[in-house]
Structure formats: C-alpha cells, structure tokens
Protein backbone atom coordinates (compact mmCIF):
# COMPACT_ATOMS: atom_id res chain seq x y z
CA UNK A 1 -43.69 -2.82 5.72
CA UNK A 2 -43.26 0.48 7.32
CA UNK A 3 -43.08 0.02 11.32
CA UNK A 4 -45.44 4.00 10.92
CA UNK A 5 -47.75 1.71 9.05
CA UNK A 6 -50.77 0.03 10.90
CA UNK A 7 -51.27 -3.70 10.24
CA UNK A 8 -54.13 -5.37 12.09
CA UNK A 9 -52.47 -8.67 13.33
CA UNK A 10 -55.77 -10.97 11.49
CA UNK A 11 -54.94 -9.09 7.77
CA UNK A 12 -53.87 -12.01 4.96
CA UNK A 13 -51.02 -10.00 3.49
CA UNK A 14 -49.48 -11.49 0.66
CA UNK A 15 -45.87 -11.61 -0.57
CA UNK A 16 -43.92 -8.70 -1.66
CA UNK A 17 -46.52 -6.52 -0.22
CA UNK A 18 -45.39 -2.88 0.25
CA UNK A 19 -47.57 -0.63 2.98
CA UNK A 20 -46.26 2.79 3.38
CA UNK A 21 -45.94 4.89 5.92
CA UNK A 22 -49.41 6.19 7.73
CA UNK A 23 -51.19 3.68 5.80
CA UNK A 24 -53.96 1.31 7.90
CA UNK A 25 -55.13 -2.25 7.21
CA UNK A 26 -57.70 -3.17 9.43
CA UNK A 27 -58.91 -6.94 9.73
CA UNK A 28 -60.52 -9.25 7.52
CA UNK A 29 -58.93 -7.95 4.91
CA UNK A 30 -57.09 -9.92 2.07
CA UNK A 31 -54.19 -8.01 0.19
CA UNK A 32 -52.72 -10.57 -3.21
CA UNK A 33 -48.88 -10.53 -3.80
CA UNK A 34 -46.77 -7.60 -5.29
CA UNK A 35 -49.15 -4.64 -4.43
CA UNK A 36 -48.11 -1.45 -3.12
CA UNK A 37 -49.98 0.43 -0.48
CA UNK A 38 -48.76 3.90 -0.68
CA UNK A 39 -48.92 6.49 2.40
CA UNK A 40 -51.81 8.14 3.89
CA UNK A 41 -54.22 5.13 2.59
CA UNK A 42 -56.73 3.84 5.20
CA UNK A 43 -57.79 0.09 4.02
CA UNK A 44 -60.72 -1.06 5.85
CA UNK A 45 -62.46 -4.44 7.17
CA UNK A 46 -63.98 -6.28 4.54
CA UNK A 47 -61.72 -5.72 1.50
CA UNK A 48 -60.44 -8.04 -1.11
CA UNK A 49 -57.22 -6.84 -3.34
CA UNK A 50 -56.11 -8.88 -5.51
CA UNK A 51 -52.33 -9.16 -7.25
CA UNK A 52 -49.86 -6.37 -8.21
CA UNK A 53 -52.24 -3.38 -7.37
CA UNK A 54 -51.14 0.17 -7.00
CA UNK A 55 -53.30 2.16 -4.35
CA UNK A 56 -51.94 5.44 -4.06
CA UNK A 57 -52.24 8.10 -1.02
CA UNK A 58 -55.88 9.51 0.19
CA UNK A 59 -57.48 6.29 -0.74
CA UNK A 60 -60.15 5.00 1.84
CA UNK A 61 -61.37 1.35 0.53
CA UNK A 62 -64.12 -0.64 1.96
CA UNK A 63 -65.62 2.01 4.43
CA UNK A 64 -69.45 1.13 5.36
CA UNK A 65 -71.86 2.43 2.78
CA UNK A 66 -73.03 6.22 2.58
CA UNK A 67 -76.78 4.48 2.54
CA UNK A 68 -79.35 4.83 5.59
CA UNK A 69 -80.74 1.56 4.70
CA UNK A 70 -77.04 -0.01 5.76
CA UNK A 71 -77.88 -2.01 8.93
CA UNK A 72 -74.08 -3.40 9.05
CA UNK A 73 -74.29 -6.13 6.92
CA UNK A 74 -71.38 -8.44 6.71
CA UNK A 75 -69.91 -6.81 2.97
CA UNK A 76 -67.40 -6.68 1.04
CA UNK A 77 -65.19 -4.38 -1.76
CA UNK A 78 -63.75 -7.16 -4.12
CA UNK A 79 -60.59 -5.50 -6.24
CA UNK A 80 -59.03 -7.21 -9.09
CA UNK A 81 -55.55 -7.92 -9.91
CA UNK A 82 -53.68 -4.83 -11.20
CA UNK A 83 -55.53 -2.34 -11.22
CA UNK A 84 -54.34 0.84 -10.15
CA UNK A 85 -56.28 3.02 -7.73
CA UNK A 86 -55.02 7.38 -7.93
CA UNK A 87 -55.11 9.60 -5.11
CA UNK A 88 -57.81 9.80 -2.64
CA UNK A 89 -60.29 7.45 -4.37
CA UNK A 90 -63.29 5.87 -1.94
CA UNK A 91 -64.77 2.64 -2.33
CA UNK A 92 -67.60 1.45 -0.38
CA UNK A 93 -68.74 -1.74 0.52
CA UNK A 94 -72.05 -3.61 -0.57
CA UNK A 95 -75.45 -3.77 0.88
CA UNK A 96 -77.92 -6.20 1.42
CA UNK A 97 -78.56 -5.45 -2.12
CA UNK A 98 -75.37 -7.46 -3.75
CA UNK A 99 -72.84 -7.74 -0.26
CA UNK A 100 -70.51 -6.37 -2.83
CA UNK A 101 -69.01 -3.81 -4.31
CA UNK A 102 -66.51 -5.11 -7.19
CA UNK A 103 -64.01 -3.41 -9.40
CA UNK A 104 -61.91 -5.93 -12.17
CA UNK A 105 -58.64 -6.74 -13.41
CA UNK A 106 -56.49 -4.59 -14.90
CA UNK A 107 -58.56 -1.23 -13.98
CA UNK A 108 -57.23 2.07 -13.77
CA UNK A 109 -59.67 4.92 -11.21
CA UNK A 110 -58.01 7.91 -11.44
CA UNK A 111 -57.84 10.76 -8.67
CA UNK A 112 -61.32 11.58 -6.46
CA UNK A 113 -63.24 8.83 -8.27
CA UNK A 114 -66.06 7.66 -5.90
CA UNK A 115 -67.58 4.25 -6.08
CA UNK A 116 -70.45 3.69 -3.94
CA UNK A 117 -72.00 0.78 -2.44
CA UNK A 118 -72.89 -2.51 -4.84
CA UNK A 119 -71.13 -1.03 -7.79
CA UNK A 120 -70.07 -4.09 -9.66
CA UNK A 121 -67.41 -2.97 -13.01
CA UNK A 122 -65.66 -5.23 -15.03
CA UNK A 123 -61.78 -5.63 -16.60
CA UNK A 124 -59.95 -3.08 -18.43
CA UNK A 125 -62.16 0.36 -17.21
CA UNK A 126 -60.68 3.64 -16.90
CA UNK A 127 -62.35 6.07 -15.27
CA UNK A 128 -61.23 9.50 -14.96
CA UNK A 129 -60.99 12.43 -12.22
CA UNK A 130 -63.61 13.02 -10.54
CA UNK A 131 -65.73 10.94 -11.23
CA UNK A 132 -69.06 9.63 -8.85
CA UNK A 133 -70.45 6.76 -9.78
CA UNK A 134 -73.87 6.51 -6.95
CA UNK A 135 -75.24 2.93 -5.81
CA UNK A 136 -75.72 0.10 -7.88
CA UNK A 137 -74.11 0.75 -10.83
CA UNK A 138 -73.07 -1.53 -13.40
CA UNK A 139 -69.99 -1.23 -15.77
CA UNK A 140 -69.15 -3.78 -18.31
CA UNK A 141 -65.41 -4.45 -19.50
CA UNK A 142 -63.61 -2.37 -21.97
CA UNK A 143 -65.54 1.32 -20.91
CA UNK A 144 -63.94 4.75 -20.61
CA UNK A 145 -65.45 7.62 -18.42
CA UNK A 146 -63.98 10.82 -18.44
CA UNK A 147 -63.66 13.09 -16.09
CA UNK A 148 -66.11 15.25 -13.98
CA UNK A 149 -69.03 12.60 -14.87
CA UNK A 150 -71.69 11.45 -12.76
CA UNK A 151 -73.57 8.30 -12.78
CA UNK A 152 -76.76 7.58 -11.52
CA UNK A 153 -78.21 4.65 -9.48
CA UNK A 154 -79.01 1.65 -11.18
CA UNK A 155 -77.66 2.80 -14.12
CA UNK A 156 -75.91 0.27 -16.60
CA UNK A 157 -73.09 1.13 -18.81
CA UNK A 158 -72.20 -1.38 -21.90
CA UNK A 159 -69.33 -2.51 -22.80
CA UNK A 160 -66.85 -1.01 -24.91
CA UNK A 161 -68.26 2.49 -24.39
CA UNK A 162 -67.30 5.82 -24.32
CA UNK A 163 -68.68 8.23 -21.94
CA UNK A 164 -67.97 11.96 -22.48
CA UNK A 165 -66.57 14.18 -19.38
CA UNK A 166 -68.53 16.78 -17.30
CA UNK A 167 -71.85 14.49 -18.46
CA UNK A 168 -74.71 13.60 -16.42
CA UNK A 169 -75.68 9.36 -17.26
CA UNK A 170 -79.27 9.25 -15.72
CA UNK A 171 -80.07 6.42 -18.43
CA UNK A 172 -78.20 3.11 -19.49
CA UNK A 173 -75.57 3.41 -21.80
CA UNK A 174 -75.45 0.88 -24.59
CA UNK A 175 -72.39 -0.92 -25.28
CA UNK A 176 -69.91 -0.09 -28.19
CA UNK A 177 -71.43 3.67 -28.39
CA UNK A 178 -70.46 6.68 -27.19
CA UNK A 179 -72.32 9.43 -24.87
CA UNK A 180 -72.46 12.80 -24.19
CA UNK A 181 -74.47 16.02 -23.74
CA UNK A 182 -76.78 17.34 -21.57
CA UNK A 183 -79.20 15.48 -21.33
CA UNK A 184 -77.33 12.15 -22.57
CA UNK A 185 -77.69 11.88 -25.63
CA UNK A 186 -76.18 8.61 -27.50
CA UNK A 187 -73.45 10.04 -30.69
CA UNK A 188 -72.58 6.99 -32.47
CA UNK A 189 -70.22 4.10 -31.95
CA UNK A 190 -66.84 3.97 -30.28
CA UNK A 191 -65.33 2.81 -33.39
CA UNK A 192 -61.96 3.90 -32.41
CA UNK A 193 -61.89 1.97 -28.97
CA UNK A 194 -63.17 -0.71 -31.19
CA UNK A 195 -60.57 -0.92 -33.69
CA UNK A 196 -57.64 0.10 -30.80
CA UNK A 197 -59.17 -3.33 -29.25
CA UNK A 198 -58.75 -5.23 -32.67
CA UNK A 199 -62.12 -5.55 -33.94
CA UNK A 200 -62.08 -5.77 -37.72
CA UNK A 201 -63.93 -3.04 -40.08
CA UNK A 202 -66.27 -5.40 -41.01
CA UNK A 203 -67.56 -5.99 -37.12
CA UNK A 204 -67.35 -2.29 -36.60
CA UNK A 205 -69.85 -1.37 -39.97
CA UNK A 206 -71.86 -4.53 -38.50
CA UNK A 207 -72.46 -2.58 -35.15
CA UNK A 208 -72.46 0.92 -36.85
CA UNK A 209 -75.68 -0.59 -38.59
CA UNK A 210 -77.22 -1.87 -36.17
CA UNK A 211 -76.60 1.09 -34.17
CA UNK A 212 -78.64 3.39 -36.64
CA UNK A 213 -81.00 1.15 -36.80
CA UNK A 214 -82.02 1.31 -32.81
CA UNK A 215 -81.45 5.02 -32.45
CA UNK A 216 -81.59 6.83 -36.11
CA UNK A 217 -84.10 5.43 -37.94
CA UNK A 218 -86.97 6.86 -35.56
CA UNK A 219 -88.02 3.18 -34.99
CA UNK A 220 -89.78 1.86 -31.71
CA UNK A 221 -87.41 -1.11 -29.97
CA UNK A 222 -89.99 -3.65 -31.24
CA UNK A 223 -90.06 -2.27 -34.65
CA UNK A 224 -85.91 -1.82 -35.06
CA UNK A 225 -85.38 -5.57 -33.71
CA UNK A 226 -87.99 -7.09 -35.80
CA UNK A 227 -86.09 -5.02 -39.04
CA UNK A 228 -82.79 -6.31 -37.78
CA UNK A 229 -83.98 -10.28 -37.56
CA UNK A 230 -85.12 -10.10 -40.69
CA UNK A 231 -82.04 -8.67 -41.96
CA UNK A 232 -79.86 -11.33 -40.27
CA UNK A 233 -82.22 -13.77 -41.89
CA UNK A 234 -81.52 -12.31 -45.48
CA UNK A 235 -77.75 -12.65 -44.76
CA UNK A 236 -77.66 -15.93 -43.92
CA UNK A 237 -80.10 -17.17 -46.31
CA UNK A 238 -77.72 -15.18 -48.77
C-alpha cells in the first residue's frame, strides 16, 4: 500500500492487494486477493471486487446513481474476479430497482466506458472505448461492444453477440447475432465468436437457420416459432 493512498480503516482488503498512490477506498468496501488499484482511482462505499482485478487510473467505482429517483438506498457495485477495468471507467451503484449493479468474471471495460445504475453483465464481456451503457441494462456472457456505442435503458443484449461501434442499441439484441447500423438493424450470426468459442459447424448452421427463420423469412414471431417446432419435430422423428 502506498502511505499517499487513502484506506478507510473498516475496508476488507485482501492479500497481495496493491493501492497506488492517490487512490481512495472508502468503507464498506470488499477488495479479493491479488488486485491492483492503480493511481488516481477513487473506490467508493458499497463496492464488491473480487480476485486478481486490474483497475487502472481515473476509475470512480460505486459512486451513488446519476438517477433522481435515488433516495440513498443501501446498494451495491458487485465486480467479478479478473476482470480488468481501463482508464477512467465509472460504475454506479444499484437502485431500489435491483440494489445492484454487477459486472462478471473475467471482463475486460476498456477506457471511458460508463455503467450506470442496476446494470447487471455477465463473464467474459469486452466492451470497448467509450462506451455508455444507461440504467438497467442487461448483458449476457460471451458479448463484444465496440467502441463509441450507446445502450439504452432496459435494453437486453444476448449472449454471444456482437455489437458494432459508433451504434445506437434502442432494442434487445438477440444472442449469437450481430448488430449494427443506424437504426439497429440485426446482420446475421456471430459465427466467428462462435467458432473462436468452440462451437462446432454443425451448432453454428443450426443457429444460422434458425436465425433466418426469425428475421429473414418475413415471418411474424408466432408464425417463425410455430415453423421451427415443427421442424425440430421432423428431426427427431427422423
């Protein structure tokens, strides 16, 4: 620990714990063992940071919410193990809504990413520079956003997607496709995140088909699920 460093004296601070010079760590906060704090990074009450984490300068994690309707409820920002969090990143805690704002294991959030209040995103997500994700948003494991990308409130992204830069995601993404244009526009599946991940060809056509099934074919949702049942059906009776 730095002695420049502030360290309130009711933090749990693991072992092997590096906090850098400048850096604050207020109380009721929970840091896991083998993560580095770098300089300049202000680490509010209510935060949860799990194992081997790398939080680089600028970042401000767990700061009340940027919502009106926050009456100082008792929330929290939940961080997985190693995940790495890039220059001047914000994380706020949750509302009443979830009293949580959660980010998984092994994530990566580069530089500038904002993640407001009840945010809850799974393991393995990068998201690039820049990127504002608003209030309850949901990301599942597995998705990439790059940079420049905003994401709306309430807005759910699937797992295993793709999400082009500089793109406004007003509507839920679906998982194993990829999204761009403006407005969002679904452009197929992620098949080469897919196969990077080790799903086999065969999985991949699976999802490819029912993919243009739900958003090619001109079919209503009712209409494209009763089609793909019925398929399934054929295939097993097969």
């Amino acid at each position: 620990m730095s002695n420049l460093s502030y360290i309130h004296p009711e933090a749990k601070i693991g072992k092997n714990v590096t906090v850098s010079a400048f850096s604050s760590v207020y109380e009721n906060v929970e840091i896991g063992d083998g993560t580095w704090i770098g300089p300049n990074v202000t680490i509010f009450s209510g935060a949860r940071i799990g194992k081997n984490c790398k939080i680089f300068p600028g970042a401000v994690i767990a700061a009340v919410p940027q919502d009106l309707k926050y009456k100082g409820e008792d929330s929290v920002v939940e961080i997985g193990d190693n995940t790495i969090i890039r220059e001047c990143v914000t994380i706020n805690r949750g509302t009443v809504d979830k009293m949580k704002t959660k980010i998984g294991d092994n994530c990566l959030l580069m530089a500038y990413v904002h993640i407001a209040h009840d945010c809850i995103l799974g393991d393995n997500i990068i998201i690039a520079n820049s990127v504002n994700l608003a209030g309850h948003v949901d990301i599942e494991d597995y998705v990439i956003i790059e940079g420049g990308t905003g994401v709306g409130q309430f807005v759910r992204i699937g797992a295993h997607a793709f999400v082009s830069g500089l793109t406004g995601v007003r509507k839920n993404v679906p998982p194993f496709t990829k999204a761009a244009r403006e407005p969002l526009q679904y452009v197929g599946v992620n098949s080469v995140g897919l196969r990077r991940r080790g799903f086999s060809n065969e999985t991949i056509l699976q999802i490819e088909d029912i993919y243009r099934t739900l958003y090619v074919k001109g079919l209503n949702v009712s209409n494209a699920l009763a089609y793909l049942r019925s398929e399934s059906g054929e295939r097993r009776s097969r």
